[in-house]
Protein backbone atom coordinates (compact mmCIF):
# COMPACT_ATOMS: atom_id res chain seq x y z
CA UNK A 1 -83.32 74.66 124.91
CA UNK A 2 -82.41 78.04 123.51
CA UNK A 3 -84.31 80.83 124.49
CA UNK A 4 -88.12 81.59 123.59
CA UNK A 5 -88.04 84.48 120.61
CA UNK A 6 -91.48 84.46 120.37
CA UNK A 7 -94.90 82.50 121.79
CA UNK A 8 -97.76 81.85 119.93
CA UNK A 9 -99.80 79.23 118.06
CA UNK A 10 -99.75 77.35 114.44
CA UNK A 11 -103.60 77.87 113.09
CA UNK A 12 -104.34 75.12 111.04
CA UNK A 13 -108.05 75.17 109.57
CA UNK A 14 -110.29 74.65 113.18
CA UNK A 15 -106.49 73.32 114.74
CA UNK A 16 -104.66 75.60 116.86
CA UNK A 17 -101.31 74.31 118.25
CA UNK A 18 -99.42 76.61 120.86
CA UNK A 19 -95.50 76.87 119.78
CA UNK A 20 -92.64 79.18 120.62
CA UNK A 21 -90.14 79.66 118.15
CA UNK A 22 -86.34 79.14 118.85
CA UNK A 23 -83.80 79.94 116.43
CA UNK A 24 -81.80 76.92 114.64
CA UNK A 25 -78.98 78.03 114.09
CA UNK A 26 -76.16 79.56 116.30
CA UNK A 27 -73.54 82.73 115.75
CA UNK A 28 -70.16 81.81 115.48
CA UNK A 29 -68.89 84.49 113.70
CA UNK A 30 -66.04 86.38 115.93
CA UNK A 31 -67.29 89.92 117.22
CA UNK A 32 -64.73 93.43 117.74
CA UNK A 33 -65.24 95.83 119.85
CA UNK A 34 -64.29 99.59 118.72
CA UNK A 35 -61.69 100.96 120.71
CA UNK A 36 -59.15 103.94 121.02
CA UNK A 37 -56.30 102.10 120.31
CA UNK A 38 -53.92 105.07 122.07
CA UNK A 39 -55.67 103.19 125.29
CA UNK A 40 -57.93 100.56 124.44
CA UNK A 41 -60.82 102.15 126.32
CA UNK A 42 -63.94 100.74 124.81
CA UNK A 43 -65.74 103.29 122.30
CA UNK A 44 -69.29 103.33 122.39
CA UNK A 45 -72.36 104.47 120.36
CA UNK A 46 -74.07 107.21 122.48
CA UNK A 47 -77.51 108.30 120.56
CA UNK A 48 -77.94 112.54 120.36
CA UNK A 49 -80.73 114.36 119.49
CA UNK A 50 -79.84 116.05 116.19
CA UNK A 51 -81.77 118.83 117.47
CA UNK A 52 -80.82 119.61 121.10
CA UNK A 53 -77.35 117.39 121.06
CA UNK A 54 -78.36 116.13 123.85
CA UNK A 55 -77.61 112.63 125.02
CA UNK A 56 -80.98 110.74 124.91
CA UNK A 57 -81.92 107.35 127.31
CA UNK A 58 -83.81 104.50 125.80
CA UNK A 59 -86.77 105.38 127.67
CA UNK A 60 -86.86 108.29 125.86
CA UNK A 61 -86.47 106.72 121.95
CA UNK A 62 -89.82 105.64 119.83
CA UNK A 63 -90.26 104.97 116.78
CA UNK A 64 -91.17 107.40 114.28
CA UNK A 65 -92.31 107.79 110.66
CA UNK A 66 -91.58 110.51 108.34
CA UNK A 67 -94.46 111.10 105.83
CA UNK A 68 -92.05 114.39 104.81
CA UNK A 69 -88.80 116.04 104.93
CA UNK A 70 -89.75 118.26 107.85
CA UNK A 71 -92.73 116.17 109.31
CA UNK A 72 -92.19 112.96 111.55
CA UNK A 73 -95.29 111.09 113.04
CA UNK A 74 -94.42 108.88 115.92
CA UNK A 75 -95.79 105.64 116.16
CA UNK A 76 -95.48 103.30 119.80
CA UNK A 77 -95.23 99.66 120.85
CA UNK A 78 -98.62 99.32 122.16
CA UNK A 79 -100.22 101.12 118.67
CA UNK A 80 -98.77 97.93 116.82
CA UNK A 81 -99.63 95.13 119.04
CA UNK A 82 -103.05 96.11 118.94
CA UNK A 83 -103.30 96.31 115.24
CA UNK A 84 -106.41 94.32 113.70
CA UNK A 85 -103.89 91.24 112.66
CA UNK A 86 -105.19 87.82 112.46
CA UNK A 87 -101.82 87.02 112.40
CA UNK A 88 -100.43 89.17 115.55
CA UNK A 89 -100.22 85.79 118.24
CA UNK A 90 -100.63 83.26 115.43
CA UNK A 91 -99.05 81.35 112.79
CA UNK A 92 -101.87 80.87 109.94
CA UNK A 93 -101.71 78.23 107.68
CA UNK A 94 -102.60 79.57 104.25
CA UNK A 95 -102.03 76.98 101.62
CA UNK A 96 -99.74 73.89 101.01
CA UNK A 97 -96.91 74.22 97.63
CA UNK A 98 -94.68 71.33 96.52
CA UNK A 99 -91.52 71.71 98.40
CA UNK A 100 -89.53 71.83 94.92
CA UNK A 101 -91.72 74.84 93.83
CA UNK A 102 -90.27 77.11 96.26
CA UNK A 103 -87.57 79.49 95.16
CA UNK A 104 -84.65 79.39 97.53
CA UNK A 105 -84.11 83.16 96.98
CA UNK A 106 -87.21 83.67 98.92
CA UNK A 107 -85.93 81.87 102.45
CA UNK A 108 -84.50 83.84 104.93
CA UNK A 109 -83.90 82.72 108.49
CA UNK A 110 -84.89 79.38 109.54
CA UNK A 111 -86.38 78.76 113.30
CA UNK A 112 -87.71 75.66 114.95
CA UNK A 113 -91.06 75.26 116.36
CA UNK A 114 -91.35 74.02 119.81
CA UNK A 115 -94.64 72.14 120.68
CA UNK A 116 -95.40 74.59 123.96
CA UNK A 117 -97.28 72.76 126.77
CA UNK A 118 -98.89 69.17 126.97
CA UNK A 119 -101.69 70.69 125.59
CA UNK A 120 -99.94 70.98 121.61
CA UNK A 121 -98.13 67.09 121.47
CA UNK A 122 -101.14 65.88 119.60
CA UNK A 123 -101.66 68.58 117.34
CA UNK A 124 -98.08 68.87 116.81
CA UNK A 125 -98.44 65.99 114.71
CA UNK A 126 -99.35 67.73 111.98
CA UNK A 127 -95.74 67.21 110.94
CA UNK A 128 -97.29 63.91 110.19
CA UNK A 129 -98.78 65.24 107.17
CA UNK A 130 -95.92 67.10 106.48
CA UNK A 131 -93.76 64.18 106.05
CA UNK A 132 -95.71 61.50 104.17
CA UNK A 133 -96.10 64.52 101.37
CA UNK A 134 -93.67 66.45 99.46
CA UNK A 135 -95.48 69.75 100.29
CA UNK A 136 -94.50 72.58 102.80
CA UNK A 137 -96.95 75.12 104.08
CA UNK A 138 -97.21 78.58 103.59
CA UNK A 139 -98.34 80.72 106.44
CA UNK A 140 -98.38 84.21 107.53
CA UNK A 141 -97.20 85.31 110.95
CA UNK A 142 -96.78 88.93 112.59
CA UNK A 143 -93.27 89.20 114.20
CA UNK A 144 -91.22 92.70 115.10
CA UNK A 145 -93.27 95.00 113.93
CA UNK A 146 -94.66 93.38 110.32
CA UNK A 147 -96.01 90.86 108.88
CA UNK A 148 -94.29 87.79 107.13
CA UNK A 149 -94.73 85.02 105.06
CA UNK A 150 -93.25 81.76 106.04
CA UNK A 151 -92.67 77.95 104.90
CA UNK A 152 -93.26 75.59 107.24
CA UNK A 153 -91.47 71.62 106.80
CA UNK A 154 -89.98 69.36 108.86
CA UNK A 155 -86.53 68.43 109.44
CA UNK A 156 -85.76 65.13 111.65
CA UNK A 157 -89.22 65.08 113.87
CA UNK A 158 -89.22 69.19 114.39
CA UNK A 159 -91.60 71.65 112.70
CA UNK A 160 -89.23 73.98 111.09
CA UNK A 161 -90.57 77.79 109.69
CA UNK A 162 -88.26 79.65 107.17
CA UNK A 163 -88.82 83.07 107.15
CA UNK A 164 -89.57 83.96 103.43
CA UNK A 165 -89.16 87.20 101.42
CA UNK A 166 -92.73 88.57 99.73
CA UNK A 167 -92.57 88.17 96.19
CA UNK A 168 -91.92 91.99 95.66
CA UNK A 169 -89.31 91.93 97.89
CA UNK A 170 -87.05 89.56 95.31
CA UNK A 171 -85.34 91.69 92.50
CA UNK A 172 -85.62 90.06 88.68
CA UNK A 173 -82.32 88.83 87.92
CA UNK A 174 -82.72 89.22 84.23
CA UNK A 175 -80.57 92.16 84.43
CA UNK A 176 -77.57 90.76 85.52
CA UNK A 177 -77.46 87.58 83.32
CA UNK A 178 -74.48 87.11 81.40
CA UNK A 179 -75.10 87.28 77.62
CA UNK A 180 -75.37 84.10 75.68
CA UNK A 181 -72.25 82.74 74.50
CA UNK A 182 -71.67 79.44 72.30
CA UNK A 183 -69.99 76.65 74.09
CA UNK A 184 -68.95 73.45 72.81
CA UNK A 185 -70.64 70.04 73.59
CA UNK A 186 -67.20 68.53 74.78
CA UNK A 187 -67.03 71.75 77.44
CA UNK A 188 -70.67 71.14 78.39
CA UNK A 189 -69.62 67.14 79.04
CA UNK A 190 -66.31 67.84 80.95
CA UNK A 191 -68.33 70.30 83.46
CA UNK A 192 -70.92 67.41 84.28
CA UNK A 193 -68.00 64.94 84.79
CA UNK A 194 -66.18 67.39 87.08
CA UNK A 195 -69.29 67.96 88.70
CA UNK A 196 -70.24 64.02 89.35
CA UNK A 197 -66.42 64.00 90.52
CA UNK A 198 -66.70 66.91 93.06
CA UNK A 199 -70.43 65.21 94.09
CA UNK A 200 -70.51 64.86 98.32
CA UNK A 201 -73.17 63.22 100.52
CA UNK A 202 -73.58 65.97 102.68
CA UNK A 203 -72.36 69.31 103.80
CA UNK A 204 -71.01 67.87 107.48
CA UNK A 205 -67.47 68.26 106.09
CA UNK A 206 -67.84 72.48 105.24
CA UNK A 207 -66.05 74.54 108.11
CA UNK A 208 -65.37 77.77 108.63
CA UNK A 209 -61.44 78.54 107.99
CA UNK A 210 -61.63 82.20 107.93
CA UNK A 211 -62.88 82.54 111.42
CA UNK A 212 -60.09 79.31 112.65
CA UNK A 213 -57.67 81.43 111.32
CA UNK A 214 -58.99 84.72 112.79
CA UNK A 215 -58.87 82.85 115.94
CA UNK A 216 -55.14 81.62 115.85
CA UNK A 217 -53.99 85.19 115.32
CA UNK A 218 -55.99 86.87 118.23
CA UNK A 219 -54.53 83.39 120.23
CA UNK A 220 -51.15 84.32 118.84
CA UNK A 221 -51.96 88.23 119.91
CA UNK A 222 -53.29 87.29 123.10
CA UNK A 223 -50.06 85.20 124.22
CA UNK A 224 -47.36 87.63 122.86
CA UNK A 225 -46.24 85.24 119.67
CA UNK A 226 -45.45 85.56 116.63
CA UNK A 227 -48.41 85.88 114.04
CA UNK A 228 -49.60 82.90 111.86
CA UNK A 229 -47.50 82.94 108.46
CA UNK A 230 -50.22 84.22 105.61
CA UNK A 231 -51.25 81.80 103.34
CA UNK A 232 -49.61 81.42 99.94
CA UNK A 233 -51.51 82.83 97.09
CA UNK A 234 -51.60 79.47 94.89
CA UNK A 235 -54.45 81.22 91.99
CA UNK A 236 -52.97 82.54 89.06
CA UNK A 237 -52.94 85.82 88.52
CA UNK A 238 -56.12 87.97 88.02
CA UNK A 239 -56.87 88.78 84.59
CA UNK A 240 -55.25 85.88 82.86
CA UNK A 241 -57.53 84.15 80.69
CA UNK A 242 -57.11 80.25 80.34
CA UNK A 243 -58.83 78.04 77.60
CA UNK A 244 -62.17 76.75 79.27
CA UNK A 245 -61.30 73.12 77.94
CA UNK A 246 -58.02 73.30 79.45
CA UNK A 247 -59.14 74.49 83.13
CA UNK A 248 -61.87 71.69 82.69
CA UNK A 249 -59.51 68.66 82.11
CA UNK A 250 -56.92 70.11 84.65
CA UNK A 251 -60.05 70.41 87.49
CA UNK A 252 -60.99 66.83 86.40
CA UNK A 253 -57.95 65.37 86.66
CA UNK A 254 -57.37 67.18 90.07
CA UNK A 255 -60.90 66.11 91.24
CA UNK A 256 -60.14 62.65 90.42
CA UNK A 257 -56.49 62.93 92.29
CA UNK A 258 -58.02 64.19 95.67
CA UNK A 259 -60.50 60.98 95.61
CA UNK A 260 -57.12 58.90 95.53
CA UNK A 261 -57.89 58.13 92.23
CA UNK A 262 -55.80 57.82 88.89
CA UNK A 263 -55.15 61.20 87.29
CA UNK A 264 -54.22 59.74 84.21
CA UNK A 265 -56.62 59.48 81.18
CA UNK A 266 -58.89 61.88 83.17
CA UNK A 267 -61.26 63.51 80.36
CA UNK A 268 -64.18 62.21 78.93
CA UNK A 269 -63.10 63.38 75.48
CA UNK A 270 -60.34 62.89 74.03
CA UNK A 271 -58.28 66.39 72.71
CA UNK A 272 -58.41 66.08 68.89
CA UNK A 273 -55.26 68.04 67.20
CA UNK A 274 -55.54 70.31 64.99
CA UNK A 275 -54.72 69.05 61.38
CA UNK A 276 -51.55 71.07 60.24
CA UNK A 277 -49.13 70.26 57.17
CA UNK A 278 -46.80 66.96 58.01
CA UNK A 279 -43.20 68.17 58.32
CA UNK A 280 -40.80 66.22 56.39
CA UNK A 281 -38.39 64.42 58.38
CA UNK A 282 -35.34 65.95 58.99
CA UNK A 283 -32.14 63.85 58.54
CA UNK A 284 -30.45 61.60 61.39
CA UNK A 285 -27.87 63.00 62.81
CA UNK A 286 -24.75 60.82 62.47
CA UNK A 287 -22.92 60.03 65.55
CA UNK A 288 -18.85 59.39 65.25
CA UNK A 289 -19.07 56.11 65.11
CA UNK A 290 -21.16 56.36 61.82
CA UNK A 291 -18.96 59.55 60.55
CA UNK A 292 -15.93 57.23 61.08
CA UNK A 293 -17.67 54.30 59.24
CA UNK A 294 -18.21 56.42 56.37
CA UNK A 295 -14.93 57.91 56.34
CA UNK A 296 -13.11 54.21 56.40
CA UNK A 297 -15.13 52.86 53.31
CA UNK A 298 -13.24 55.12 50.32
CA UNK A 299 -9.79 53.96 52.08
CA UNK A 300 -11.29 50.14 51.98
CA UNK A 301 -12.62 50.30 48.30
CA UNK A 302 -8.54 51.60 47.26
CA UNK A 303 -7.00 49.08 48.98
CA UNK A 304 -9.18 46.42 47.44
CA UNK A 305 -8.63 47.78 43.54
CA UNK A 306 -4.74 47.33 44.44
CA UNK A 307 -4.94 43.70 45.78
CA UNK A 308 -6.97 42.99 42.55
CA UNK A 309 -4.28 44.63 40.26
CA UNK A 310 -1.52 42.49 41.82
């Protein structure tokens, strides 16, 4: 099991179940160090006191608070652990929402709860609850230095708490909405049938192929050979603007294609043409053996006048 990140208890009502949270997810993301690249010598930060430029240990950093430009009050560790928090050792159940209320905005980090001692295996089963309903708690918890709202649910048997931003803490998106532009009833109908096409069961698939292929170069780096070949830029080029109906049918088809499926007669709708003037038909073009057809008959209708004559 991963590490304890914090130890404390779910307060549910007159229940109290002891927990420590562990995180659910892990960090795969590659990590540099800063170097001088004349040697490689690791560069590190070193924290200096603006005023003194001295070189300051981390027994000697607090934390700090400036209420104005020139005027800093420090506040320490032991101030905020003993702040009058009903929430500082617990997790507090506050109310229970209906799971598809809940904005996904709002979630942040996501931790498991671990039952913590004997003592918490039959409260834990709260989660009970939890799963016969389609509701989630809402609690409040104290953790590094403020307090938080969470979401509690459960995900195969565990208690799982989301870390959730306050509702003040969420900026309106009405700002950046694009403007409202017409679009046709045939578009609106190709993007649901590319989207039933490009439908998946779950998310197992999804890897990460920026990080595989920042791996294979520092490989490549790290054993003197020759660095990966970059990857062929397949998009069209930025800027050009393609009809949406177009790009629709073309993503449908190729949808369809990747399934193993026929391409052909991918769209839901068929194109209509646009009605235009009908061109007269231009004449047939007459091959030799026609020209020389045509150029035999006024030789054939001669020689038949003569053998009449006679």
């Amino acid at each position: 099991m991963p590490r304890p990140l914090w130890t404390g208890a779910i307060s549910f009502g007159l229940v109290t179940i002891p927990v420590k949270i562990v995180s659910a997810t892990d960090d795969h993301d590659v990590h540099f160090h800063r170097v001088h690249l004349e040697d490689m010598g690791r560069v590190r930060t070193r924290k200096i006191c603006e005023l003194d430029g001295e070189v300051v240990s981390q027994d000697e950093i607090g934390k700090g608070y400036e209420i104005a430009p020139d005027q800093t009050v420090p506040v320490t560790d032991e101030e905020l652990e003993q702040m009058p928090l009903p929430t500082a050792k617990a997790i507090e159940i506050a109310a229970f929402v209906d799971a598809g209320t809940v904005d996904p905005v709002r979630i942040s980090d996501s931790y498991y709860l671990a039952a913590d001692g004997q003592v918490a295996a039959k409260p834990y089963t709260l989660r009970k609850a939890l799963e016969r309903s389609s509701k989630v708690a809402v609690a409040k918890f104290a953790w590094h230095g403020r307090e938080r709202l969470g979401l509690l649910r459960i995900r195969e048997g565990a208690i799982v708490l989301h870390a959730m931003k306050w509702p003040d803490e969420v900026r309106s998106p009405q700002e950046l909405a694009p403007r409202e532009v017409e679009v046709g009833e045939e578009e609106i109908e190709q993007a649901l049938q590319l989207a039933e096409r490009m439908t998946i069961e779950d998310l197992s698939g999804f890897h990460d192929e920026y990080r595989e292929a920042l791996e294979d170069i520092i490989a490549a780096k790290a054993e003197g050979k020759p660095l990966p070949a970059p990857a062929e830029d397949e998009g069209r080029e930025k800027g050009e603007v393609v009809d949406l109906m177009t790009a629709l049918n073309a993503s449908v088809k190729a949808a369809k294609e990747s399934r193993g499926e026929d391409g052909e007669n991918a769209t839901v709708h068929e194109m209509r043409p646009s009605k235009k003037t009908p061109r007269k038909k231009a004449p047939a073009k007459k091959t030799a053996a026609s020209k020389k057809s045509t150029a035999s008959q006024p030789a054939k209708k001669t020689a038949a006048k003569k053998r009449s004559a006679s």
